[in-house]
C-alpha atoms as a PDB file:
ATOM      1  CA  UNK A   1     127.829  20.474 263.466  1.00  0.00           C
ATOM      2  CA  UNK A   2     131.079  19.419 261.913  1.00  0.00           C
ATOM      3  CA  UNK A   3     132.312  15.685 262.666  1.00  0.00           C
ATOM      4  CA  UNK A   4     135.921  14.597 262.179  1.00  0.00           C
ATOM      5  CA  UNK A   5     137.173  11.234 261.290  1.00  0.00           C
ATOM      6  CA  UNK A   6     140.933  10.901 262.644  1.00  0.00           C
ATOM      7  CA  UNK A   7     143.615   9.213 260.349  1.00  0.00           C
ATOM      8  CA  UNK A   8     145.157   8.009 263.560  1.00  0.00           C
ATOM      9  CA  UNK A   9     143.178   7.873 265.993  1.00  0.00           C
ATOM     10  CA  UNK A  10     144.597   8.605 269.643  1.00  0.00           C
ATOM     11  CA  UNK A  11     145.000   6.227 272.584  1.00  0.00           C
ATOM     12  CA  UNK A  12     144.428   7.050 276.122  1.00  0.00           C
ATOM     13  CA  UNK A  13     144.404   5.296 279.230  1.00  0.00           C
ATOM     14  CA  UNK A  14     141.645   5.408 281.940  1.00  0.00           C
ATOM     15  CA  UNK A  15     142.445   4.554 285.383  1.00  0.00           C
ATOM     16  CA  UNK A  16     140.016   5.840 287.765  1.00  0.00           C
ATOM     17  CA  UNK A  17     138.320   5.065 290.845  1.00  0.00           C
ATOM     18  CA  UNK A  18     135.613   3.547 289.621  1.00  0.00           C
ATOM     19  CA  UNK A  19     136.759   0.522 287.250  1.00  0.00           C
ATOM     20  CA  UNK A  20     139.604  -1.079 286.249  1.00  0.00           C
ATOM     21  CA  UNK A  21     142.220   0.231 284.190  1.00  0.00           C
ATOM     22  CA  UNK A  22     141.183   0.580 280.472  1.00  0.00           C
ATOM     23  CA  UNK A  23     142.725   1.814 276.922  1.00  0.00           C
ATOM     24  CA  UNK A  24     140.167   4.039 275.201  1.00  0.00           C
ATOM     25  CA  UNK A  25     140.343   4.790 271.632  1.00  0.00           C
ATOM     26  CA  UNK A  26     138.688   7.951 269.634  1.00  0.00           C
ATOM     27  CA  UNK A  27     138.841   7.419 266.229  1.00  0.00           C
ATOM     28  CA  UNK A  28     135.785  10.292 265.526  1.00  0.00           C
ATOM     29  CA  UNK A  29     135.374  13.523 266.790  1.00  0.00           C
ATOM     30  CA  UNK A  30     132.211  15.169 266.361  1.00  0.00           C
ATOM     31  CA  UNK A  31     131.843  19.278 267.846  1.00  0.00           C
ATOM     32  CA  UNK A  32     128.739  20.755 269.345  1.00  0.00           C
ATOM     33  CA  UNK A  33     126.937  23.992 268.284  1.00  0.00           C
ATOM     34  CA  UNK A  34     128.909  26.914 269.535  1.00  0.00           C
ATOM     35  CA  UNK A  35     127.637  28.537 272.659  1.00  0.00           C
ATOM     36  CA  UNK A  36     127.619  32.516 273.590  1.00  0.00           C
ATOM     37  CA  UNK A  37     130.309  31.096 276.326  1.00  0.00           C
ATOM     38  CA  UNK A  38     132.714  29.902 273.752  1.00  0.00           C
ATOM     39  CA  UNK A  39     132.970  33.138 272.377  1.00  0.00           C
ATOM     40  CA  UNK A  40     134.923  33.863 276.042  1.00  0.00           C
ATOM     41  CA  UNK A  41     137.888  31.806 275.096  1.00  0.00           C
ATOM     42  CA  UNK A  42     138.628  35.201 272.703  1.00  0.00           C
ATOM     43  CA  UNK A  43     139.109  37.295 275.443  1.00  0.00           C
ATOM     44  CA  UNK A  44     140.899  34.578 278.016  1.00  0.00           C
ATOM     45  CA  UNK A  45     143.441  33.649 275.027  1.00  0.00           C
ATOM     46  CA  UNK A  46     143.759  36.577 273.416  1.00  0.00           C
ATOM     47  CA  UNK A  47     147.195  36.918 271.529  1.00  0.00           C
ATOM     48  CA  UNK A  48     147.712  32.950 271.918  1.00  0.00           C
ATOM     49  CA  UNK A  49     146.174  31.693 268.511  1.00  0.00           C
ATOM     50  CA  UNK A  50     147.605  28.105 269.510  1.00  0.00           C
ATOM     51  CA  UNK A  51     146.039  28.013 272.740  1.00  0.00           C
ATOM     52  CA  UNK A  52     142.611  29.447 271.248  1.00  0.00           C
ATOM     53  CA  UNK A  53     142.754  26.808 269.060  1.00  0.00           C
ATOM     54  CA  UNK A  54     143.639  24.230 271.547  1.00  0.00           C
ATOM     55  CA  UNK A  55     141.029  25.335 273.805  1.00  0.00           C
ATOM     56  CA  UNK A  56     138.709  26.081 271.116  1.00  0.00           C
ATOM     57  CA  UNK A  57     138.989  22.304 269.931  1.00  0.00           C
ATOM     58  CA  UNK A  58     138.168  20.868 273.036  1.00  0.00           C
ATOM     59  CA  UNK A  59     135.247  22.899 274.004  1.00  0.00           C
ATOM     60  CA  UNK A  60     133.552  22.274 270.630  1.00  0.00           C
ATOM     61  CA  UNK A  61     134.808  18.444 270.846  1.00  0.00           C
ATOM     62  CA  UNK A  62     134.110  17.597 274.515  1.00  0.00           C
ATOM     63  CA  UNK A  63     137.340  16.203 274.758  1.00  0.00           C
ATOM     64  CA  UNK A  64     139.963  17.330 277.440  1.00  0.00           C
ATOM     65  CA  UNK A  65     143.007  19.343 276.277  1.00  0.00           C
ATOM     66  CA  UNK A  66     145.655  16.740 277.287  1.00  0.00           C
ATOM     67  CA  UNK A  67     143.313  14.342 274.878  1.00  0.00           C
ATOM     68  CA  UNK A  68     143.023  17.756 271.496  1.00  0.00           C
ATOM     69  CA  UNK A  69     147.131  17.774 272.581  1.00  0.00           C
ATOM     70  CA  UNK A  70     147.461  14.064 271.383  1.00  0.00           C
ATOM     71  CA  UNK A  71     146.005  14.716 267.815  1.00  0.00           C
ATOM     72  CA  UNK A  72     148.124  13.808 265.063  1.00  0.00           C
ATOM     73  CA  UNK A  73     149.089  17.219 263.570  1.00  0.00           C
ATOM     74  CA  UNK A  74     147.680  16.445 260.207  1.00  0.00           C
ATOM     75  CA  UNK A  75     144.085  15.463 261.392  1.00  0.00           C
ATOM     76  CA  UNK A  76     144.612  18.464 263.836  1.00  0.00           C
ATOM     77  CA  UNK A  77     145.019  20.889 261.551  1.00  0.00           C
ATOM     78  CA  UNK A  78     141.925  20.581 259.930  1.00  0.00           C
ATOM     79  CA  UNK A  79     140.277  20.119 263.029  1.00  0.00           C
ATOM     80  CA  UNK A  80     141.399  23.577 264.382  1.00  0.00           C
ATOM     81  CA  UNK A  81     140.304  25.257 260.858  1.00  0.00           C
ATOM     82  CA  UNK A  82     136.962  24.197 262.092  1.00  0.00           C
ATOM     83  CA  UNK A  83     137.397  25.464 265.738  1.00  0.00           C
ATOM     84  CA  UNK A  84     138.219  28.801 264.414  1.00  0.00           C
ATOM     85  CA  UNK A  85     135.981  28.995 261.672  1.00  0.00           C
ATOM     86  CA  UNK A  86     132.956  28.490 264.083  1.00  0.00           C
ATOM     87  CA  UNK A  87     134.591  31.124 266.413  1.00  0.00           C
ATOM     88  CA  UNK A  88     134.681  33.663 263.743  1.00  0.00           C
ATOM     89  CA  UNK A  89     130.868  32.736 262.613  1.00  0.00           C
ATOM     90  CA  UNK A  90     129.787  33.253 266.444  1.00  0.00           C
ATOM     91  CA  UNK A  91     131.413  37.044 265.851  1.00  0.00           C
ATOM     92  CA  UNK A  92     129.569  37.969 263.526  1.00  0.00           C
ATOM     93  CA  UNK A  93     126.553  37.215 264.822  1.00  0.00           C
ATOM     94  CA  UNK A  94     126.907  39.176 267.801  1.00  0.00           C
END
């Protein structure tokens, strides 16, 4: 589908069981084909256009929500457009 190149990409840190302590970096973020699923995160954030978008994003992205919440808002912004334009396509196909 759609894949996103971040003009700042975000930092995270991973420090889980399994391995040491690590910085990760995404610096591309590439969504999935929508899913008849997705189209539930209309009806769970209804009235909450930020959160749908939020949500949205990291369905579509495979990234968490803490990690979509990091975005710079610029890079985000276009980002969501895409989030909500592929919501609005999976309407009206339905």
């Amino acid at each position: 589908m759609a894949v996103f190149t971040l003009s700042k990409p975000i930092k995270f840190v991973l420090s889980g069981v399994h391995g040491p302590r690590r910085e990760e970096v995404i610096s591309e973020i590439a969504f999935r084909s929508l899913t008849a699923n997705d189209l539930r995160l209309l009806e769970q954030f209804k009235g909450q256009p930020a959160s749908l978008a939020l949500h949205a994003t990291a369905a579509l992205s495979g990234l968490t929500v803490n990690q979509v919440k990091k975005i710079d808002i610029d890079d985000y912004a276009t980002i969501a457009k895409e989030a909500w334009r592929a919501l609005a396509v999976g309407c009206k196909r339905i």
